[in-house]
Protein backbone atom coordinates (compact mmCIF):
# COMPACT_ATOMS: atom_id res chain seq x y z
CA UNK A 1 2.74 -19.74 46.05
CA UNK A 2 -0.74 -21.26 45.32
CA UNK A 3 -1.68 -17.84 43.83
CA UNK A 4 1.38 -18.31 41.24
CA UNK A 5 0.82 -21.60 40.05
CA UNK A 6 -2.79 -21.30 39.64
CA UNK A 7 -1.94 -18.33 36.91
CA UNK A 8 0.14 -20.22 35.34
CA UNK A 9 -2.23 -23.12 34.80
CA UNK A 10 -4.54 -20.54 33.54
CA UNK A 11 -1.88 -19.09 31.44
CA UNK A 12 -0.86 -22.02 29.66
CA UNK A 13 -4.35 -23.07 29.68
CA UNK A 14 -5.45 -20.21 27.49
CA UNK A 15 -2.35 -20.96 25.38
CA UNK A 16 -3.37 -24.47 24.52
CA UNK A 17 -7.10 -23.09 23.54
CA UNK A 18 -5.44 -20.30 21.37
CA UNK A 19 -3.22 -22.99 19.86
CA UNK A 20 -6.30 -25.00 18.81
CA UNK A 21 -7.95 -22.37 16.94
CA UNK A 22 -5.70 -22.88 13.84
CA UNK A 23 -6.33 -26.71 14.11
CA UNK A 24 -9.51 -26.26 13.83
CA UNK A 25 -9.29 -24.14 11.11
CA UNK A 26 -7.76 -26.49 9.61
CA UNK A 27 -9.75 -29.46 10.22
CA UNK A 28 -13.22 -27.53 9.34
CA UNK A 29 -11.10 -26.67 5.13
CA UNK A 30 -10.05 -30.52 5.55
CA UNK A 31 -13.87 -31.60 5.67
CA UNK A 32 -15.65 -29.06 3.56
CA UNK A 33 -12.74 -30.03 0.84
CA UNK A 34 -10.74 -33.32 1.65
CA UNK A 35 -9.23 -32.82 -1.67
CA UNK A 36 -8.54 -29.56 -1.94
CA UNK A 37 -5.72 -27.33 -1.45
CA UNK A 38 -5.11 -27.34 2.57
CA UNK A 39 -5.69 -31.22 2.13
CA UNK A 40 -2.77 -31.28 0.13
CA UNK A 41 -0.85 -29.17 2.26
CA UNK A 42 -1.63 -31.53 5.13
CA UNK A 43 -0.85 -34.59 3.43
CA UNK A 44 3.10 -33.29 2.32
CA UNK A 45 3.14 -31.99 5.72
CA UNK A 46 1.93 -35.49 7.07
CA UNK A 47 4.48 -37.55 4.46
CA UNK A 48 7.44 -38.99 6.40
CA UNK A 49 5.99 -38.04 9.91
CA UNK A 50 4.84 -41.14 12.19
CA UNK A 51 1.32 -40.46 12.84
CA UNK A 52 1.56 -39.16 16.28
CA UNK A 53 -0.76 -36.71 18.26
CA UNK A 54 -1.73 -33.39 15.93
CA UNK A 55 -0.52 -35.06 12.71
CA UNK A 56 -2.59 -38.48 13.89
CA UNK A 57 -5.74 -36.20 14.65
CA UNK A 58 -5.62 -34.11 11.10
CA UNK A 59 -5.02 -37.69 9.51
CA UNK A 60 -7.87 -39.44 10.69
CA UNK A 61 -9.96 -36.06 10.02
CA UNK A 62 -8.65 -36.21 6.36
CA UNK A 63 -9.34 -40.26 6.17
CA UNK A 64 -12.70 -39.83 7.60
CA UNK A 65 -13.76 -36.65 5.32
CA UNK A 66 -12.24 -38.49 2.16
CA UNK A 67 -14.97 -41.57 3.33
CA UNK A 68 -17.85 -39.26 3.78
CA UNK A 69 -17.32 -37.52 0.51
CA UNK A 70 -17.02 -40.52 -1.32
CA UNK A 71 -20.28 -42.07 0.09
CA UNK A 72 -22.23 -38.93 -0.89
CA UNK A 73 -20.74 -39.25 -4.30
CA UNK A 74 -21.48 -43.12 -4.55
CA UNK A 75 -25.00 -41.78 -3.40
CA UNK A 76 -25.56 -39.35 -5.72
CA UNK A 77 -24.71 -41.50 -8.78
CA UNK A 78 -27.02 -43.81 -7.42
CA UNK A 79 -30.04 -41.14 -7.36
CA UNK A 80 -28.95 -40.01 -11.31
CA UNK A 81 -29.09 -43.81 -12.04
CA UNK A 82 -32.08 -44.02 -10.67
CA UNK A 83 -33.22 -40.72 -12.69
CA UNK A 84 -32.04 -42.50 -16.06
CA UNK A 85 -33.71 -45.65 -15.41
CA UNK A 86 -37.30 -43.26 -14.77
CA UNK A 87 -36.31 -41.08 -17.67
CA UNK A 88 -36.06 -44.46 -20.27
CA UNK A 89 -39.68 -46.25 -18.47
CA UNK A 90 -37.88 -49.02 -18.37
CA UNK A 91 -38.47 -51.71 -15.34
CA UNK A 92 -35.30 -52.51 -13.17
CA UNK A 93 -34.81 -55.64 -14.89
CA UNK A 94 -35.36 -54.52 -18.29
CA UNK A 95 -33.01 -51.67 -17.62
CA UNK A 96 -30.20 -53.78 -16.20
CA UNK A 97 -30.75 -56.54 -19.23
CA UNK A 98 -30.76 -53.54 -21.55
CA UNK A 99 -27.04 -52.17 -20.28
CA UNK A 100 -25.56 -55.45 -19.85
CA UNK A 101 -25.63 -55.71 -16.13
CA UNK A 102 -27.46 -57.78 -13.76
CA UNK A 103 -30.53 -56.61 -11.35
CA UNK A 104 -28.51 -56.81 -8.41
CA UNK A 105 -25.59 -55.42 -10.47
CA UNK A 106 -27.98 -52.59 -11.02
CA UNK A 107 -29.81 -52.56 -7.47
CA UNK A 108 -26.24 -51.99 -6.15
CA UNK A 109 -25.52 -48.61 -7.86
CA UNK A 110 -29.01 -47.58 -7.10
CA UNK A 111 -28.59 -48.17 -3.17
CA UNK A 112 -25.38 -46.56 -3.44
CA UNK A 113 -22.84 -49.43 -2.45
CA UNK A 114 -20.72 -49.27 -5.78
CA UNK A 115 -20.27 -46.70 -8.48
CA UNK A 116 -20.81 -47.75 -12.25
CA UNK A 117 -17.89 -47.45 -14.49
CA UNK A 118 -17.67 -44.11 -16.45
CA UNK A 119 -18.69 -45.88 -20.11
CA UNK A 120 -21.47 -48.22 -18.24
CA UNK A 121 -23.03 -44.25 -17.23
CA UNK A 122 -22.47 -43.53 -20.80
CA UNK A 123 -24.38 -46.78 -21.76
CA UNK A 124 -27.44 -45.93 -19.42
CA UNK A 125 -27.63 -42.42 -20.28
CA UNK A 126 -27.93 -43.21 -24.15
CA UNK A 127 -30.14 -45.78 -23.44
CA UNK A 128 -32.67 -43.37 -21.36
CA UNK A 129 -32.03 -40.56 -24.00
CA UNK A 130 -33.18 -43.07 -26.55
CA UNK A 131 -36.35 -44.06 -24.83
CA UNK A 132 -37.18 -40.58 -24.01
CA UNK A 133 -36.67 -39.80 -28.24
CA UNK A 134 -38.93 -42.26 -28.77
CA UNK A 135 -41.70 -41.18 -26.29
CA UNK A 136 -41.45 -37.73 -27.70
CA UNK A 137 -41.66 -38.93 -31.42
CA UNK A 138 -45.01 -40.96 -30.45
């Protein structure tokens, strides 16, 4: 008898690991794309459903890739900022003062806290184009 139920442990135990293979299939598309098309598969699958035990787990994998993407993004718009403001020459200050924002206005989309609105981008990019025009025409 000991002989039968340890196979079947192992038999349902080999089940469960083949059953997580997919999953983490899944989870791996979810975080190299947390807006892509298996994240949106996920989330009508997810609509309507409490959030218990797979369809908690692929939620919070989807929350926390959405979060990690969007930090990278406010970090990378802080780093072309940052390229703009070297571009125009211009000191911090003089920079923010120049697109209408305040140092620490500006020191925040540098560190990466808080994205700049599209036409404030706009604003800073014409300003640095300006300034390089002018370096080039001297």
């Amino acid at each position: 008898m000991h002989t039968k139920c340890g196979f079947l442990a192992q038999r349902i135990s080999q089940r469960r690991l083949r059953a997580r293979k997919p999953l983490r299939r899944i989870a791996a598309a979810l975080k190299r794309d947390p807006f892509g098309r298996t994240a949106r598969q996920v989330e009508e699958v997810l609509e309507g459903t409490r959030p218990l035990g797979i369809s908690k787990a692929l939620s919070e994998v989807l929350d926390r890739a959405r979060i990690h993407l969007e930090a990278n993004e406010r970090a990378e718009v802080g780093r072309h900022v940052q390229l703009l403001m070297d571009r125009s020459g211009l000191g911090q200050q003089e920079f923010a003062s120049r697109v209408g924002v305040g140092p620490e206005e500006l020191g925040s989309y540098l560190d990466g806290s808080v994205s700049p609105s599209a036409s404030l981008m706009i604003r800073m990019r014409r300003l640095s184009d300006r300034f390089v025009r002018v370096k080039n025409s001297n």
